[in-house]
Protein backbone atom coordinates (compact mmCIF):
# COMPACT_ATOMS: atom_id res chain seq x y z
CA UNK A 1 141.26 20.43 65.96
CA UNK A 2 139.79 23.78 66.84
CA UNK A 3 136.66 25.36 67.20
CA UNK A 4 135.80 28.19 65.34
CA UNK A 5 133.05 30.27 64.90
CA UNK A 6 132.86 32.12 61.17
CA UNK A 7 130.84 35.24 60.65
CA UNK A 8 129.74 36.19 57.27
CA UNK A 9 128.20 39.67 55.32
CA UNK A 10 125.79 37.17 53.49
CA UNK A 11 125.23 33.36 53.22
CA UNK A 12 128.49 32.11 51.15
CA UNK A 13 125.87 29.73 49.47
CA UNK A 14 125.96 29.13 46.61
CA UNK A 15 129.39 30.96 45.90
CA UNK A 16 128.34 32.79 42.91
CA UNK A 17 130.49 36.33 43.49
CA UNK A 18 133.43 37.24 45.11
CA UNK A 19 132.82 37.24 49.16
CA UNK A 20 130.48 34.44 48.87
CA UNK A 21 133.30 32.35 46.82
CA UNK A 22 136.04 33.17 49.70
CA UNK A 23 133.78 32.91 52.29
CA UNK A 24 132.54 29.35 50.77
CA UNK A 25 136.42 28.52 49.61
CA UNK A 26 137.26 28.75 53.74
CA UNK A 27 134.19 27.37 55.17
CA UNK A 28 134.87 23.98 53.14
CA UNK A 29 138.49 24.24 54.11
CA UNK A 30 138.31 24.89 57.42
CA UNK A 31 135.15 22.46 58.53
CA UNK A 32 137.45 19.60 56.76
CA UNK A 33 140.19 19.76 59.46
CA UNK A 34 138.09 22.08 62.74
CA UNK A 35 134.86 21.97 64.21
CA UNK A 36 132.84 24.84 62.78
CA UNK A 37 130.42 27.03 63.65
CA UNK A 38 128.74 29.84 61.10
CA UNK A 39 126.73 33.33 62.25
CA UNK A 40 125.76 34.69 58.94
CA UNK A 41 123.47 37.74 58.03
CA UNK A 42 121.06 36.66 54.57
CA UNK A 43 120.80 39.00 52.27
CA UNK A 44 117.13 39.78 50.43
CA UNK A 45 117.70 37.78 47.89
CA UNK A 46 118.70 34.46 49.73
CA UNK A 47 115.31 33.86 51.65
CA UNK A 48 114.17 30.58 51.45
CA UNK A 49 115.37 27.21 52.56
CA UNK A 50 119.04 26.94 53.69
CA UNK A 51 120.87 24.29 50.99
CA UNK A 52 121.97 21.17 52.71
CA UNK A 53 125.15 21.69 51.28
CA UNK A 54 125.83 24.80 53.32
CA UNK A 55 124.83 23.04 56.40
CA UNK A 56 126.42 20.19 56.61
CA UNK A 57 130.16 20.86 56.61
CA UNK A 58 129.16 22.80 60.27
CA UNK A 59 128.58 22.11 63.96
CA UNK A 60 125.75 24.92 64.07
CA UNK A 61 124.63 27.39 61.88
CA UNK A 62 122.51 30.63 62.82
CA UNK A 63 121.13 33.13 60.18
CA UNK A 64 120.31 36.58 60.40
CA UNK A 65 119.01 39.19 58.08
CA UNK A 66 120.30 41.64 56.62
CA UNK A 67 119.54 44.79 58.65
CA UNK A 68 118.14 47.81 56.57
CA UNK A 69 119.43 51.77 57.10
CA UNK A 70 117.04 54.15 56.58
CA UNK A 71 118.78 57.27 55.03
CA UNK A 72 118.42 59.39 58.32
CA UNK A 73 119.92 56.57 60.53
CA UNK A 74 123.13 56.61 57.66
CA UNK A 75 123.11 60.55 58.18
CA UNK A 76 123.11 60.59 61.71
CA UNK A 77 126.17 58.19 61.54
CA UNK A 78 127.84 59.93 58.81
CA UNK A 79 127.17 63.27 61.17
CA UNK A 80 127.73 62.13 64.98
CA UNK A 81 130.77 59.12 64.42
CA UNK A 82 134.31 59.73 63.57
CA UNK A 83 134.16 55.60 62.24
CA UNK A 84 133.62 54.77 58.50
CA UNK A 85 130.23 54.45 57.21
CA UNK A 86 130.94 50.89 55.50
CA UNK A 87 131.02 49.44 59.62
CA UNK A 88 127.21 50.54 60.26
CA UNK A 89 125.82 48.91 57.36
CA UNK A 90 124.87 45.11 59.21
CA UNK A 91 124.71 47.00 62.66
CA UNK A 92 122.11 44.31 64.42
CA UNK A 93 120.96 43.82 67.60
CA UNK A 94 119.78 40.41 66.89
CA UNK A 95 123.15 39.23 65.34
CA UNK A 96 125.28 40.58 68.24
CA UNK A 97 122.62 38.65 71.00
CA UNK A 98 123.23 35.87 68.55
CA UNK A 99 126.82 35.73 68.68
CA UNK A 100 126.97 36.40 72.80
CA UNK A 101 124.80 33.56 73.29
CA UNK A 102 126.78 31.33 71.12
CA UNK A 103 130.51 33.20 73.18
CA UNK A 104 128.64 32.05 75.99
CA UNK A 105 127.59 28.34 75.54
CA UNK A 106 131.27 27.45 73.72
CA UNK A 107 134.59 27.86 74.46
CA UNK A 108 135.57 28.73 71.09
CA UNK A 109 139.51 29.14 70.15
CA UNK A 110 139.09 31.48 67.53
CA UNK A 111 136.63 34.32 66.13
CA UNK A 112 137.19 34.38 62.38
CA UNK A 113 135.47 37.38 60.55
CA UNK A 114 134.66 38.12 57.43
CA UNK A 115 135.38 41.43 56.29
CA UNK A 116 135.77 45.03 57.82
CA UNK A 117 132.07 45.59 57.87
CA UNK A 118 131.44 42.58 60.44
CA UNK A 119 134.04 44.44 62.75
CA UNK A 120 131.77 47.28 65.08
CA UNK A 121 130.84 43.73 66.90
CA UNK A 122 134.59 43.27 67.90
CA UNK A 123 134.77 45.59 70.89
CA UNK A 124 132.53 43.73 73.12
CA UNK A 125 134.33 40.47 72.36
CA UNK A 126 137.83 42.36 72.93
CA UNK A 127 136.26 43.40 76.16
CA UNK A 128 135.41 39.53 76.53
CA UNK A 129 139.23 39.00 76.16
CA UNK A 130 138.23 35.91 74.30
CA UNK A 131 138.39 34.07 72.13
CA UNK A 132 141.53 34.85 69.47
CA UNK A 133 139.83 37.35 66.73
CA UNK A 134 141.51 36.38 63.30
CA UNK A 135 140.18 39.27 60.62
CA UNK A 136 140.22 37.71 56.79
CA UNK A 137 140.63 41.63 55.03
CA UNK A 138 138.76 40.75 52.10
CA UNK A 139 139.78 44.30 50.29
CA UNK A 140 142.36 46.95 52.05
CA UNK A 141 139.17 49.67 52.48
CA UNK A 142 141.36 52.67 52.78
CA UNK A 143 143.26 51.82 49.86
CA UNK A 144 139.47 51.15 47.78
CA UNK A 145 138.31 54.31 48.82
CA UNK A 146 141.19 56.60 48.46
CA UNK A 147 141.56 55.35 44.48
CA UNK A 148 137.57 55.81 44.42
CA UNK A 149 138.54 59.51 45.70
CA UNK A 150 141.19 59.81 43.10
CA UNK A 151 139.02 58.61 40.32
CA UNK A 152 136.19 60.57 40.85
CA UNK A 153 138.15 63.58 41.66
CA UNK A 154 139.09 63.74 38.19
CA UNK A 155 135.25 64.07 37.04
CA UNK A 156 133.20 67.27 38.10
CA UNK A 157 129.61 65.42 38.08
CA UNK A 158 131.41 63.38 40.38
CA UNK A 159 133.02 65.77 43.48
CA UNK A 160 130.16 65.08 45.59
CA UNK A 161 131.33 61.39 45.73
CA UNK A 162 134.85 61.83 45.48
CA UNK A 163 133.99 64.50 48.61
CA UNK A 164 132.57 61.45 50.29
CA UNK A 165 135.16 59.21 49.98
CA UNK A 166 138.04 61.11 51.34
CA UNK A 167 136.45 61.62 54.37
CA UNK A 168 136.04 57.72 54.17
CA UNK A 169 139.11 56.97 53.35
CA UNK A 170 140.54 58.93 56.48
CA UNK A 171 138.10 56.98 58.84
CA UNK A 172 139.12 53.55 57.30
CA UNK A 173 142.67 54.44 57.75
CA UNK A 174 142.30 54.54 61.42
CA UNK A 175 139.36 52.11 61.86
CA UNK A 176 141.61 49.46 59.58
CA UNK A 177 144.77 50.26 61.98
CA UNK A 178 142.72 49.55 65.08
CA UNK A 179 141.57 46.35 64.26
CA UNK A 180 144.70 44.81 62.06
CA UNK A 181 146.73 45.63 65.62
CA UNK A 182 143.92 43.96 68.00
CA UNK A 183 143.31 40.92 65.89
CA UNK A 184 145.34 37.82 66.67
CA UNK A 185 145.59 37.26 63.48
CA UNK A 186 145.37 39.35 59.93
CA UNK A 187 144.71 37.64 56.70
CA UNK A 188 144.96 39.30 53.32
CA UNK A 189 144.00 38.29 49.42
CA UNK A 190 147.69 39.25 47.84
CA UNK A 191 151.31 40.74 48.67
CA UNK A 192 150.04 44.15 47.56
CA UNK A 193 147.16 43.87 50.06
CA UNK A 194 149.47 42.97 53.11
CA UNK A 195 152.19 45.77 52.62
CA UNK A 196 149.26 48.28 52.65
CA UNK A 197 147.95 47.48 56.01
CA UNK A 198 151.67 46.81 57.02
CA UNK A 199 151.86 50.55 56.11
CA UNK A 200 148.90 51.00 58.68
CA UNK A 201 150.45 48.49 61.14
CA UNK A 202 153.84 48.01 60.92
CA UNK A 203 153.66 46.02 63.76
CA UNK A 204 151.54 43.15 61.79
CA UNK A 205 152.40 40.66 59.72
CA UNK A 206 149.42 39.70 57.95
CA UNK A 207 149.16 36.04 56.63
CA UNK A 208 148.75 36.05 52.73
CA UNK A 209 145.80 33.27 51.72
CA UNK A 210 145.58 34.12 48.00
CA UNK A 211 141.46 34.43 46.30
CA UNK A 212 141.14 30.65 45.45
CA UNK A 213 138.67 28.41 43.54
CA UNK A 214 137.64 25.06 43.18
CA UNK A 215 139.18 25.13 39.35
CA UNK A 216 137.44 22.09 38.44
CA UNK A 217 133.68 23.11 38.76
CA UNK A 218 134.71 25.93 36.02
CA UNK A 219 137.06 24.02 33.95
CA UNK A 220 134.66 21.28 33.57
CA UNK A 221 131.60 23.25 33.27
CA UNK A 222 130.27 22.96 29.68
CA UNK A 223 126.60 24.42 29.21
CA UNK A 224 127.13 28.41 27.17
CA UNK A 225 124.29 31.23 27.05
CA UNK A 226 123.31 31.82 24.27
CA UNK A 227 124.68 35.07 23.00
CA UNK A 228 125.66 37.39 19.55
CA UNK A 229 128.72 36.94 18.74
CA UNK A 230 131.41 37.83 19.04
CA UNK A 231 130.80 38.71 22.87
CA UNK A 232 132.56 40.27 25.03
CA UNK A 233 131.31 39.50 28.90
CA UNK A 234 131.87 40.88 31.81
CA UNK A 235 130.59 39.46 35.16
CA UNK A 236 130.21 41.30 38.77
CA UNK A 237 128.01 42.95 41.42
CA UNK A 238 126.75 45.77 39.40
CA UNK A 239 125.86 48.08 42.38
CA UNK A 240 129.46 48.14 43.52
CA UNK A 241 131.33 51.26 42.54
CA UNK A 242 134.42 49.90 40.82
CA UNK A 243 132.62 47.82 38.80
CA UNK A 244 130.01 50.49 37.72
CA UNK A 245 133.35 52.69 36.99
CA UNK A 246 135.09 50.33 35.46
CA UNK A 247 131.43 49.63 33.01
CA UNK A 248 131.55 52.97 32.37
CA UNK A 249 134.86 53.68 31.04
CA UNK A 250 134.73 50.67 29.20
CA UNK A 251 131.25 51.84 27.56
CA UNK A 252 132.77 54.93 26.31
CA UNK A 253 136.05 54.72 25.51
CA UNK A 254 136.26 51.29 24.68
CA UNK A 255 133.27 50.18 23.55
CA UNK A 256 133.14 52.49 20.45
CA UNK A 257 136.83 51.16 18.87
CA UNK A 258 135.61 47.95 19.56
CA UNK A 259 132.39 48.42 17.26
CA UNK A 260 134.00 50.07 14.63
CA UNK A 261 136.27 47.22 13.75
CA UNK A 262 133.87 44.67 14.82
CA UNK A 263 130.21 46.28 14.18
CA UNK A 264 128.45 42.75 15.33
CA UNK A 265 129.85 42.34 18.54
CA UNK A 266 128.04 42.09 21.42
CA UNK A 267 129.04 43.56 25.05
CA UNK A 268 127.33 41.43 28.09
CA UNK A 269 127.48 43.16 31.75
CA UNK A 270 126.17 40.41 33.91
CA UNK A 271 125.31 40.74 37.58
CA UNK A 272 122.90 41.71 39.84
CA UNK A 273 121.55 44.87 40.91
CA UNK A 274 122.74 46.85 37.59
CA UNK A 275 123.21 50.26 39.17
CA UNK A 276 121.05 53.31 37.92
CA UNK A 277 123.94 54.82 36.31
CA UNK A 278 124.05 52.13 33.93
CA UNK A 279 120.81 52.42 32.24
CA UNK A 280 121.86 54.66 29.63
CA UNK A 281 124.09 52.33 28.84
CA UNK A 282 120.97 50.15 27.49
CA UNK A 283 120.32 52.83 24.90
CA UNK A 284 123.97 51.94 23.39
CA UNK A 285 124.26 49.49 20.41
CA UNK A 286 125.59 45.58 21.18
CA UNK A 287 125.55 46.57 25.35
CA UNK A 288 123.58 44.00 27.09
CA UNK A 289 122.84 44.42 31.01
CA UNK A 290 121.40 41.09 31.75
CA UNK A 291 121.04 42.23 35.60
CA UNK A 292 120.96 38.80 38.11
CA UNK A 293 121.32 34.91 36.25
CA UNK A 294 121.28 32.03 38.34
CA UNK A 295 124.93 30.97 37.45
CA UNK A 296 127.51 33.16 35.61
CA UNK A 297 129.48 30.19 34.27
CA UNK A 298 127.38 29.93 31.41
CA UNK A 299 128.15 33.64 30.10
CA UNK A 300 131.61 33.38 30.61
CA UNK A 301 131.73 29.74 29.32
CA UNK A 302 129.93 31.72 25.99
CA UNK A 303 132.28 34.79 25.83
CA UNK A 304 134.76 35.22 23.35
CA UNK A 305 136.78 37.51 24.90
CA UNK A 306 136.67 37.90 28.69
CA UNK A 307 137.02 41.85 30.00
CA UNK A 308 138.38 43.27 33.51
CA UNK A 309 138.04 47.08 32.70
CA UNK A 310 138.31 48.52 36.57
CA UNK A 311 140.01 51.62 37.10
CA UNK A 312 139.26 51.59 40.85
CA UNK A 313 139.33 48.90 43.63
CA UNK A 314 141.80 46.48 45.47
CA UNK A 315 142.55 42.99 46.29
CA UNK A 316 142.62 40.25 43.70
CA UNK A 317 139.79 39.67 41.70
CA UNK A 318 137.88 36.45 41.46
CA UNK A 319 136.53 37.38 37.52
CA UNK A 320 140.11 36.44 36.55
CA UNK A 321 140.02 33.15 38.43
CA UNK A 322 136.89 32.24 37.55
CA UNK A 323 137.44 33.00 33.35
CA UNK A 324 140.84 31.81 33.65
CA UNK A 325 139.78 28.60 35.35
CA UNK A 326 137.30 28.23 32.24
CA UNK A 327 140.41 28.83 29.61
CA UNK A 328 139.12 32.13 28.41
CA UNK A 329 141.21 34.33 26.82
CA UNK A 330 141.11 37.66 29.58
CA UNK A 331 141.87 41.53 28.40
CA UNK A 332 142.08 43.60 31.73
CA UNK A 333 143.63 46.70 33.03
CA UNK A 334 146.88 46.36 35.70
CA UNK A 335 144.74 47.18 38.32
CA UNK A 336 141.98 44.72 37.61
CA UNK A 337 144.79 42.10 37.47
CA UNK A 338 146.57 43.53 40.67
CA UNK A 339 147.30 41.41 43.40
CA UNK A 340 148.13 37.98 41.08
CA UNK A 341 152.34 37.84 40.74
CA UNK A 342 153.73 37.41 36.86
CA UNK A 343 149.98 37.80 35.81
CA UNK A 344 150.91 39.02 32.49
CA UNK A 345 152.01 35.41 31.69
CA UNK A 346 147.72 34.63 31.22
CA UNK A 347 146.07 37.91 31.01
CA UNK A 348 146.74 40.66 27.96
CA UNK A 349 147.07 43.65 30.37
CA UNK A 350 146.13 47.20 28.71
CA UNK A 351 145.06 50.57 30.80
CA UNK A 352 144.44 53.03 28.00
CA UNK A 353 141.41 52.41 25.66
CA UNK A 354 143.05 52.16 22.58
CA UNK A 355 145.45 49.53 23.61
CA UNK A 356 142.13 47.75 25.47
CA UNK A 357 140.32 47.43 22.10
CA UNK A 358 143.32 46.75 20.38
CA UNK A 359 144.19 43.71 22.38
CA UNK A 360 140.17 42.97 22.49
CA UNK A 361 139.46 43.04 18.86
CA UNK A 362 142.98 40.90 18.02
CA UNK A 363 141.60 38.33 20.38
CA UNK A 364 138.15 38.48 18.33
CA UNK A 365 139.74 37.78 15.15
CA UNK A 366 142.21 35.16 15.92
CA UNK A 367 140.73 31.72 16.87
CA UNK A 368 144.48 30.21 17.26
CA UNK A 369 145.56 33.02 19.80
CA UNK A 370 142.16 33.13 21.91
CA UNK A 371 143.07 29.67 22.35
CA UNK A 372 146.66 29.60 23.29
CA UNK A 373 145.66 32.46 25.35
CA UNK A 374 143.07 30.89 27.55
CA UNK A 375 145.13 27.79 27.72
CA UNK A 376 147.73 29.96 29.30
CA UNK A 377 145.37 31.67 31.71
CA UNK A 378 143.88 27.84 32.76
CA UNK A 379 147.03 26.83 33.70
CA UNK A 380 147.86 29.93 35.45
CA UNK A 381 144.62 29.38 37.41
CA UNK A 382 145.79 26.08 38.69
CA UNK A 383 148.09 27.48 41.41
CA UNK A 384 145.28 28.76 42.74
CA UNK A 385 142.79 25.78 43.40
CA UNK A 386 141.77 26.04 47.22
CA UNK A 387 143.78 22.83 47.96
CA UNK A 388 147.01 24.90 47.03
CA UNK A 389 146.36 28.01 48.97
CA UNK A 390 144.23 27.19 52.42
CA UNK A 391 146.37 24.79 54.01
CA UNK A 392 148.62 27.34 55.94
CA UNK A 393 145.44 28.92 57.39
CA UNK A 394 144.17 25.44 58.20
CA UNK A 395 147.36 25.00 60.41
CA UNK A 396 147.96 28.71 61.76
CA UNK A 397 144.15 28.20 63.09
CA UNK A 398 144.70 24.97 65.48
């Protein structure tokens, strides 16, 4: 048994979106077999009482929160540091004397962190020379960013970003390096994942712990929103860029095949903090932008037709888990599929719009094949229950 000490971008209760489901996935994991310890920032929204059920699977927990940037501080770092921006965003003085005083009162055998933007704390724990770092790489950042570049490259309005993220994506290219060949040990989401920081670090051989779920909290979950049908949901963290693109695109190229066929249906984009450039997308007929619910499982338990329209990101995507795990019938693009082998066994894969509303619409009007479909995509799901997919960590950790 080991001790370990977890640090977290936000509290990973309750795992409602994607880091706070892996982060909550490992936590339970982990604290079944080691003696854990969690350092977590809160984010605004997760004030309040800590849950019980976050604290008692761990030895200690200490919460801290989130720091805030003003837009001169971000300037001066964008300015004055070579290192990426995304680094400086939970720079805090009262996390790092946090996590000294706990590196000083326990001889912990590992350091496991949560993402590259926990990472500027590293240095004075490398100069600590203990204990063992192991870095879960949640995305591949340089890979994000550079497809972010390429994406928004192709759109005039949108140079000024596209300007920002190469420089980005040079500065995660290092900052990534650095830390995949310091770290004792490298974790990534999917194949794809590894052999791009492999690319970084050749020297690394990153240990591949799949995006898992606890399948049978979705597959049993019964209560639906109520919505127009037929509806076709999407669920995500509507500030984050790919999933704003990937809105976007889907809004207007998409969006208007799908209403000519179907003129009824009914597009839900549910998540919270629905980014400016979505509010035009109110003004559009049958698009919905719920902004923050409680629980997601009731919209997707509702939808009819389950969409992954990114353009733009990385890793492996916990929207397909979670709608596969609740046997819904899934329309995506590749890349919102990436990372998941022989995926095209459960999800229709399409990447042009026509073929997107084709499969979307054929879906809508065929009860039989939504239903084979999101049988196939349950099943699929199944391989990826967190009792399949965290034991080697469990072991490479002792």
């Amino acid at each position: 048994m080991a001790r370990i000490l977890m640090l977290t971008p936000q509290l990973p209760y309750p795992p409602r979106q994607g880091t706070a489901l892996r982060n909550w996935g490992l936590l339970r994991g982990l604290a079944a077999q080691h003696e854990l310890w969690l350092l977590s920032f809160a984010a605004p929204d997760q004030t309040g009482a800590i849950p019980e059920a976050l604290r008692s699977p761990l030895k200690e927990l200490a919460v801290i929160p989130q720091p805030t940037r003003a837009l001169s501080q971000r300037l001066r770092d964008l300015l004055t540091s070579r290192r990426p921006d995304l680094i400086f965003r939970l720079r805090s003085a009262a996390f790092e004397a946090q996590l000294q005083t706990w590196l000083n009162a326990h001889a912990f055998d590992w350091l496991l962190v949560e993402g590259l933007e926990l990472t500027l704390v590293l240095e004075r724990v490398w100069q600590r020379g203990s204990p063992r770092v192991a870095f879960d790489a949640h995305n591949c950042e340089y890979l994000l960013q550079q497809r972010t570049f390429q994406t928004d490259l192709r759109n005039p309005r949108r140079w000024p970003a596209a300007a920002y993220s190469w420089f980005q994506w040079r500065r995660l290219r290092r900052h990534e390096a650095t830390i995949c060949r310091h770290a004792d040990l490298v974790t990534a989401v999917s194949a794809a994942d590894a052999a791009a920081l492999q690319r970084l670090a050749p020297e690394v051989t990153p240990l591949i712990i799949p995006n898992g779920l606890d399948v049978d909290d979705y597959a049993t979950w019964t209560e639906a929103a109520s919505l127009q049908q037929p509806a076709f949901v999407f669920t995500g963290t509507m500030d984050f860029r790919p999933n704003i693109d990937g809105v976007l695109w889907f809004a207007a190229e998409v969006w208007p095949r799908i209403l000519a066929v179907l003129p009824g249906a009914h597009a839900y984009i549910v998540g919270k903090r629905p980014h400016p450039r979505l509010e035009a997308l109110r003004e559009i007929p049958g698009i919905v932008i719920t902004g923050a619910v409680p629980d997601t499982r009731p919209h997707i338990r509702a939808a009819m037709v389950y969409v992954v329209p990114l353009r733009v990101g990385g890793g492996t995507r916990f929207k397909i888990l979670e709608a596969g795990a609740m046997g819904k019938a899934i329309v995506s693009t590749s890349l919102g599929a990436e990372g998941f082998p022989n995926v095209e066994q459960a999800v229709t894969l399409a990447d042009d719009p026509v073929a997107f509303a084709d499969a979307c619409i054929a879906l809508a009007q065929d009860a039989t094949r939504r239903e084979q479909a999101g049988a196939q995509a349950q099943a699929f799901v199944r391989a990826y229950d967190w009792k399949a997919v965290l034991p080697p960590l469990i072991e490479r950790l002792k």
